[in-house]
C-alpha atoms as a PDB file:
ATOM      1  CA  UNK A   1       8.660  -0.534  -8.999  1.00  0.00           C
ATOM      2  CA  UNK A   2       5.685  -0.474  -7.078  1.00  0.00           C
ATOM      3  CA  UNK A   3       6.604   2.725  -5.289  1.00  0.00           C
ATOM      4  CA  UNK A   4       7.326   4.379  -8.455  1.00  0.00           C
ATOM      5  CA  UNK A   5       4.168   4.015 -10.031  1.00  0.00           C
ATOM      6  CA  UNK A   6       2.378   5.386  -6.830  1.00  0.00           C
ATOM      7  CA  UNK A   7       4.725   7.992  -6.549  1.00  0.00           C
ATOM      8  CA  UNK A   8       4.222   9.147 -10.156  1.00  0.00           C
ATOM      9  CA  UNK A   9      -0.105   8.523 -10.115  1.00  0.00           C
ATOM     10  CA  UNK A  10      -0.363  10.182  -6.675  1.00  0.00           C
ATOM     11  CA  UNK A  11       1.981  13.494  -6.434  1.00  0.00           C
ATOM     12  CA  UNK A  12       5.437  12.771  -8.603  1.00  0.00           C
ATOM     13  CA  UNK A  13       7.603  14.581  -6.448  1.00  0.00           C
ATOM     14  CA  UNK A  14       9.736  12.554  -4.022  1.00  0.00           C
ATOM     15  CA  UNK A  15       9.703  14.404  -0.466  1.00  0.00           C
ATOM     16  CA  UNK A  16       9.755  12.120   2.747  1.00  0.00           C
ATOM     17  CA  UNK A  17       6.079  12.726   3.753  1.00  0.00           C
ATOM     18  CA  UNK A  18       5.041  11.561   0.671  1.00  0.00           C
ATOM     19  CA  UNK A  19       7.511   8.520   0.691  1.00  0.00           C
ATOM     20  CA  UNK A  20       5.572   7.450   4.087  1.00  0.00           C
ATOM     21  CA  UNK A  21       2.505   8.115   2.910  1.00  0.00           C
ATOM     22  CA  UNK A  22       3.079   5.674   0.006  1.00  0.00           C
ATOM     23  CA  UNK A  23       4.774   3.301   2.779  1.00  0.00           C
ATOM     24  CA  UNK A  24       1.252   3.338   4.847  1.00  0.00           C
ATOM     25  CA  UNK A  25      -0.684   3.277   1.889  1.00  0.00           C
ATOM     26  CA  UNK A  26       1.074  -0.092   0.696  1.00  0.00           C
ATOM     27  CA  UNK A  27       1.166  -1.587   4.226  1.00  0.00           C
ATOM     28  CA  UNK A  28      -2.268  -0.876   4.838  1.00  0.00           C
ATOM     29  CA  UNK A  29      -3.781  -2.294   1.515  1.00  0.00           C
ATOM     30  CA  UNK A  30      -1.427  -5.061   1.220  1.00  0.00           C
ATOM     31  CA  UNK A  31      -3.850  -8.546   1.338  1.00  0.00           C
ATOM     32  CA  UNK A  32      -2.836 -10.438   4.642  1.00  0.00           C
ATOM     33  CA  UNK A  33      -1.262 -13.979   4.395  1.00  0.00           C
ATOM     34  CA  UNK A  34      -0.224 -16.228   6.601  1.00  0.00           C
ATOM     35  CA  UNK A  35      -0.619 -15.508  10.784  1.00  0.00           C
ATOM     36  CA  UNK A  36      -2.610 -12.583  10.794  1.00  0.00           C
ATOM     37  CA  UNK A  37      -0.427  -8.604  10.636  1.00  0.00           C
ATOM     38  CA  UNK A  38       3.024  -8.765  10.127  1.00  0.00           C
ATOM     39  CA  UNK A  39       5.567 -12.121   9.937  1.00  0.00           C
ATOM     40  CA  UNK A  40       8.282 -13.246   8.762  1.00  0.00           C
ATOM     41  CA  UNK A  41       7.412 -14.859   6.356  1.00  0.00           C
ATOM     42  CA  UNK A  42       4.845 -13.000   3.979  1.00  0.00           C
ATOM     43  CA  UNK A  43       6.172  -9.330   5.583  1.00  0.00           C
ATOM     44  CA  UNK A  44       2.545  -7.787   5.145  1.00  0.00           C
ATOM     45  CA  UNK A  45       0.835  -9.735   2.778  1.00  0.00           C
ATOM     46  CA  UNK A  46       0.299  -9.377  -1.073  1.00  0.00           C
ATOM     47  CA  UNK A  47       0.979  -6.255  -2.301  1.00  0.00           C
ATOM     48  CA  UNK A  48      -2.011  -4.789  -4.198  1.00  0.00           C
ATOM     49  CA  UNK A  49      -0.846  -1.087  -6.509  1.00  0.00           C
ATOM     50  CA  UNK A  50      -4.713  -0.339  -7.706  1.00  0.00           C
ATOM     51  CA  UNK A  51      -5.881  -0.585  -3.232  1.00  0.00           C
ATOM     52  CA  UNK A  52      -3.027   1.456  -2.613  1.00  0.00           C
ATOM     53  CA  UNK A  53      -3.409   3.892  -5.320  1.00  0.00           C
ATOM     54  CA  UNK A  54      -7.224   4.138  -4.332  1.00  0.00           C
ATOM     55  CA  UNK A  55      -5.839   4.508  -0.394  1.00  0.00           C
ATOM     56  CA  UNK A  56      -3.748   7.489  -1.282  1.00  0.00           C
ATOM     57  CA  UNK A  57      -6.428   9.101  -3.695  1.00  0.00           C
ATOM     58  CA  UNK A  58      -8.789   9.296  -0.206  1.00  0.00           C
ATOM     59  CA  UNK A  59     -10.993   6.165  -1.002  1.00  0.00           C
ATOM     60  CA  UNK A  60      -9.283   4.702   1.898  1.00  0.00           C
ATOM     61  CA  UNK A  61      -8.849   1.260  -0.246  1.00  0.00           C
ATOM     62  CA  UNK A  62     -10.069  -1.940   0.024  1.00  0.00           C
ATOM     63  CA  UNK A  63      -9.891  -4.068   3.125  1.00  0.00           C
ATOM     64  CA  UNK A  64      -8.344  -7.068   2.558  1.00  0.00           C
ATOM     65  CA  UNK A  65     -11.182  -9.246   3.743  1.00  0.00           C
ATOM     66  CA  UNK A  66     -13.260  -7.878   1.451  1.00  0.00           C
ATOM     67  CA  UNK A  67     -11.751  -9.961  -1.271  1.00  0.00           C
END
């Protein structure tokens, strides 16, 4: 659901460099829990749409430590 809303704010056409660009953009801005980077057990943290969406529009996002 996620995704789709990125998908349709950012460029609304489904091609695979845009699918990993929305991938990198939701990894990157996702809010870490847990043991720090990836685990099993949160995956990469709390996913935060308006980060991404500001990631993908060039703002580069919010870090999640700045929260």
């Amino acid at each position: 659901m996620i995704s789709a809303y990125l998908l349709g704010r950012h460029h609304g056409r489904p091609d695979p460099a845009v699918r990993g660009q929305i991938r990198d953009a939701l990894q990157k801005s996702a809010q870490d829990l847990g043991a720090a980077g990836r685990d099993t057990s949160y995956g990469f943290g709390l996913v935060r749409a308006k980060a991404a969406l500001d990631y993908l529009q060039g703002s580069g996002g919010v870090t999640p430590d700045a929260i």
